[in-house]
N, C-alpha and C. Protein backbone atom coordinates (compact mmCIF):
# COMPACT_ATOMS: atom_id res chain seq x y z
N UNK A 1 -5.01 -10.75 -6.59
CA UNK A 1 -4.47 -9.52 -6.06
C UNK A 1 -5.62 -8.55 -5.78
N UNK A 2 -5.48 -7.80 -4.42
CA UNK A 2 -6.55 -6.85 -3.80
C UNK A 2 -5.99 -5.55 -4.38
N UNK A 3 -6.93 -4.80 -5.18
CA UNK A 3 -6.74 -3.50 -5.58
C UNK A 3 -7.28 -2.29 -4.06
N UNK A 4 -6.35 -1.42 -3.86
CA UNK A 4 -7.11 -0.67 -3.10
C UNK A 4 -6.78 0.71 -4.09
N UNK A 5 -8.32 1.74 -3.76
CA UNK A 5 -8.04 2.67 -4.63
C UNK A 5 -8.26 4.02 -3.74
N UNK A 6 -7.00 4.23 -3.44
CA UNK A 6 -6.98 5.63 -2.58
C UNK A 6 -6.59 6.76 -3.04
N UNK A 7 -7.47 6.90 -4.46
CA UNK A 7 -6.57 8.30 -5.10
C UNK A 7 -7.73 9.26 -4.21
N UNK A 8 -7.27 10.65 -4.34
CA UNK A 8 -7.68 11.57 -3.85
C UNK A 8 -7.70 11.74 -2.22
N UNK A 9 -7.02 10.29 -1.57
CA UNK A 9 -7.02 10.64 0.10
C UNK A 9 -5.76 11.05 0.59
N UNK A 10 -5.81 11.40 1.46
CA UNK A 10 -4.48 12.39 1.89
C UNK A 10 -4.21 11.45 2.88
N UNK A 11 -2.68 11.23 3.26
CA UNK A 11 -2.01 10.92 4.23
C UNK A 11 -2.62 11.43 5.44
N UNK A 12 -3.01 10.36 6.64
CA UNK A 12 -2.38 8.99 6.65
C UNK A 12 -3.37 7.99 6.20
N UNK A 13 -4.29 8.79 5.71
CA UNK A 13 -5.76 6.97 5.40
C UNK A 13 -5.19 6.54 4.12
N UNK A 14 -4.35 6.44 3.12
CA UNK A 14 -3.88 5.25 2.28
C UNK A 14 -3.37 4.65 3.00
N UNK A 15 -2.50 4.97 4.07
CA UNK A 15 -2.15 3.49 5.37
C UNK A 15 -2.55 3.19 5.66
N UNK A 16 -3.53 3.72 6.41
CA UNK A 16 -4.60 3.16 7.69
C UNK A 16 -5.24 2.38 6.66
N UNK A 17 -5.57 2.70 5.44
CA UNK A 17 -6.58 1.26 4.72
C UNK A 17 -6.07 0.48 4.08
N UNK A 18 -4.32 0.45 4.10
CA UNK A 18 -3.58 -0.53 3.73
C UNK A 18 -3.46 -1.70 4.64
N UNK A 19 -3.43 -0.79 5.77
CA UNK A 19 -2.95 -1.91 7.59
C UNK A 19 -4.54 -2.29 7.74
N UNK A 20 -5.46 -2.20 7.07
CA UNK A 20 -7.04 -2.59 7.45
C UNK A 20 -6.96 -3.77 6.60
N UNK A 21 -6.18 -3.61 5.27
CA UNK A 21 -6.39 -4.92 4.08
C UNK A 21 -5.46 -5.36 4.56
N UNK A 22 -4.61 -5.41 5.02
CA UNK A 22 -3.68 -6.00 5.68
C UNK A 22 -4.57 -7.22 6.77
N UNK A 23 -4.87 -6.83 7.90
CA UNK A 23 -5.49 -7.15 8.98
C UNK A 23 -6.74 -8.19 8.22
N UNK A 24 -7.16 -7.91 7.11
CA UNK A 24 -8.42 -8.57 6.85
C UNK A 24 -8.23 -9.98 6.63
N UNK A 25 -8.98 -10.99 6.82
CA UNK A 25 -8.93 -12.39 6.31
C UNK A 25 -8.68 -12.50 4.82
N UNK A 26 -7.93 -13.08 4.10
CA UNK A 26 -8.10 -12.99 2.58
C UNK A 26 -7.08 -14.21 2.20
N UNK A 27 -7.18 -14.65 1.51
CA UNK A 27 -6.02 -15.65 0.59
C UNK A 27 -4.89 -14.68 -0.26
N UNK A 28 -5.60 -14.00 -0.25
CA UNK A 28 -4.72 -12.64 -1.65
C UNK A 28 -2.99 -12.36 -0.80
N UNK A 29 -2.44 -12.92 -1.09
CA UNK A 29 -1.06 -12.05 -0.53
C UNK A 29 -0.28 -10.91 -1.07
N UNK A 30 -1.17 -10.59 -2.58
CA UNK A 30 -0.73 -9.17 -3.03
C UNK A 30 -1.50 -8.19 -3.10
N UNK A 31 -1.30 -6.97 -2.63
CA UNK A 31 -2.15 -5.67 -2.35
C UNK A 31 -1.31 -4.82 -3.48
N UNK A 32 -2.32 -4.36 -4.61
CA UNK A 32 -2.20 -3.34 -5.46
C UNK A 32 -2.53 -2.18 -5.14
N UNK A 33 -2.11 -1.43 -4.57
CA UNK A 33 -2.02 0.40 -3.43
C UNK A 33 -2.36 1.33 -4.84
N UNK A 34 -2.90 2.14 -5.13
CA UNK A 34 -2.97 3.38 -5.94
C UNK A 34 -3.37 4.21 -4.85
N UNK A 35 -2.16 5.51 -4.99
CA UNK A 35 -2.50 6.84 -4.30
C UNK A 35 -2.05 7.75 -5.35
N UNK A 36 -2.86 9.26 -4.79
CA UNK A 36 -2.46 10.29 -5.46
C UNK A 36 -1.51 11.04 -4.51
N UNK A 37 -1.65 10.89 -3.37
CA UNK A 37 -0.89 11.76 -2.29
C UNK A 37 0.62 11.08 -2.40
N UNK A 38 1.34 12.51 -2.71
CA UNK A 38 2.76 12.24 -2.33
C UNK A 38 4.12 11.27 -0.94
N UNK A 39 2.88 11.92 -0.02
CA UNK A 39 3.89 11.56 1.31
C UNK A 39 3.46 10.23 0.96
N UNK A 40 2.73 8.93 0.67
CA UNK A 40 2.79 7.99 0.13
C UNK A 40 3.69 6.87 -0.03
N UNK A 41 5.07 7.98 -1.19
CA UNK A 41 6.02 6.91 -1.64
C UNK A 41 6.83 7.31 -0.35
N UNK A 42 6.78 8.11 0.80
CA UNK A 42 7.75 7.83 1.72
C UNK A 42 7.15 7.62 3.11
N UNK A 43 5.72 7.02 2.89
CA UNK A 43 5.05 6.43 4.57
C UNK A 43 5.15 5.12 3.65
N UNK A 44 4.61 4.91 2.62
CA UNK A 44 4.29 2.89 2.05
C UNK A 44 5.20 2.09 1.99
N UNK A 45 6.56 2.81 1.62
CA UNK A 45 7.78 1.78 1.97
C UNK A 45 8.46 1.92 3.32
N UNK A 46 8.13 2.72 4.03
CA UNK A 46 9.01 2.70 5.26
C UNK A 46 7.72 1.79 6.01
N UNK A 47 6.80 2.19 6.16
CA UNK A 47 5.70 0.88 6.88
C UNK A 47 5.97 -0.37 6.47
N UNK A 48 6.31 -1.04 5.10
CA UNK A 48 6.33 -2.61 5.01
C UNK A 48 7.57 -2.69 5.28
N UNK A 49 8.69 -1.94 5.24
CA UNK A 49 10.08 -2.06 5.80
C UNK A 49 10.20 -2.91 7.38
N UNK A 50 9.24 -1.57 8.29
CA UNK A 50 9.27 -1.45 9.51
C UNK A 50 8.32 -3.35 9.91
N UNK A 51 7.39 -3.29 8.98
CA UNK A 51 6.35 -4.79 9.29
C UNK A 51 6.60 -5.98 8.56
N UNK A 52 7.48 -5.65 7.93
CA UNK A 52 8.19 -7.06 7.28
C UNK A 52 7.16 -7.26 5.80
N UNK A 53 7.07 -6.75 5.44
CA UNK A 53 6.19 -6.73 4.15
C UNK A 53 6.68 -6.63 2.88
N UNK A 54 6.58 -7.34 1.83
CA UNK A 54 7.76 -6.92 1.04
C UNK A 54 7.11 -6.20 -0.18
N UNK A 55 7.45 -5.01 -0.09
CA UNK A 55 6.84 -4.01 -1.69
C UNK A 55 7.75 -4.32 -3.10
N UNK A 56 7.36 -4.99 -3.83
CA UNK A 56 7.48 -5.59 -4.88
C UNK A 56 7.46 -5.02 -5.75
N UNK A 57 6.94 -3.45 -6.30
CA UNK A 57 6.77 -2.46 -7.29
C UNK A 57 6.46 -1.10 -6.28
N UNK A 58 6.74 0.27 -7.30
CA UNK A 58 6.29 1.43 -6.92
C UNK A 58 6.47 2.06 -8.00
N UNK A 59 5.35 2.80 -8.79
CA UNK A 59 5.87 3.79 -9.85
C UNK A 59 5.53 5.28 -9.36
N UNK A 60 6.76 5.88 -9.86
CA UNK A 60 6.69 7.12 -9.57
C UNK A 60 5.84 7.71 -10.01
N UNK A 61 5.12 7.72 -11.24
CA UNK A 61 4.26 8.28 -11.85
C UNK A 61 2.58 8.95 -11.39
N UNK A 62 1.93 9.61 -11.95
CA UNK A 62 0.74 10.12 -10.77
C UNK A 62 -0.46 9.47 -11.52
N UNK A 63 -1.41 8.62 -11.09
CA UNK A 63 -1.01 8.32 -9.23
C UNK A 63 -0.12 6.97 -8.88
N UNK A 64 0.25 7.18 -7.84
CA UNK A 64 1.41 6.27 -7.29
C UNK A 64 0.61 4.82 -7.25
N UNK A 65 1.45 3.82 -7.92
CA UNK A 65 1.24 2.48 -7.60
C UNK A 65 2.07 1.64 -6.87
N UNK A 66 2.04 0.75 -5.79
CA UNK A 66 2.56 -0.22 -4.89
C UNK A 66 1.98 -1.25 -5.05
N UNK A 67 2.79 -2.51 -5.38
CA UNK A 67 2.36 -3.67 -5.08
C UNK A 67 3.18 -4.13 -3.48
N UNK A 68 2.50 -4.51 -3.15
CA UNK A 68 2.75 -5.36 -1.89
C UNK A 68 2.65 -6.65 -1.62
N UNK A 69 3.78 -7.07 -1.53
CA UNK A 69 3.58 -8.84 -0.71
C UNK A 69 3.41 -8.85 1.17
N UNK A 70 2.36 -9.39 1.11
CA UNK A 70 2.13 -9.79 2.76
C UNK A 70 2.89 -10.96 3.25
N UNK A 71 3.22 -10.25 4.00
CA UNK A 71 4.43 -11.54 4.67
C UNK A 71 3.26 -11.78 5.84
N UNK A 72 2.69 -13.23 5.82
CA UNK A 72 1.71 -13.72 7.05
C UNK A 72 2.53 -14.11 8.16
């Protein structure tokens, strides 16, 4: 599992460097997301919604964690 660690960035670059680990070559099909930014828990699940991705965890707690399954 790929950790990405986007505490302290503000919406929209925890996406944009989610859809970058996304895009990257890797075997890993789970992406571990940490953000501190709020809009977060409502851009990270509506993006893997919209791309077929399946988010597997989210804690509400600060800072926000997402696991993500990549659907290839």
């Amino acid at each position: 599992m790929r950790t990405l660690d986007c505490t302290d960035l503000k919406c929209p670059l925890p996406l944009l460097k989610l859809k970058v680990a996304i895009n990257e070559s890797s075997s890993d099909r789970l992406i571990r997301l940490v953000t501190s930014d709020p809009i977060s828990l409502r851009d990270i699940p509506a993006f893997c919604h919209r791309a077929g991705h399946r988010l597997k965890s989210v804690s509400d707690g600060e800072p926000h964690e997402f696991i993500i399954e990549i659907d290839n």
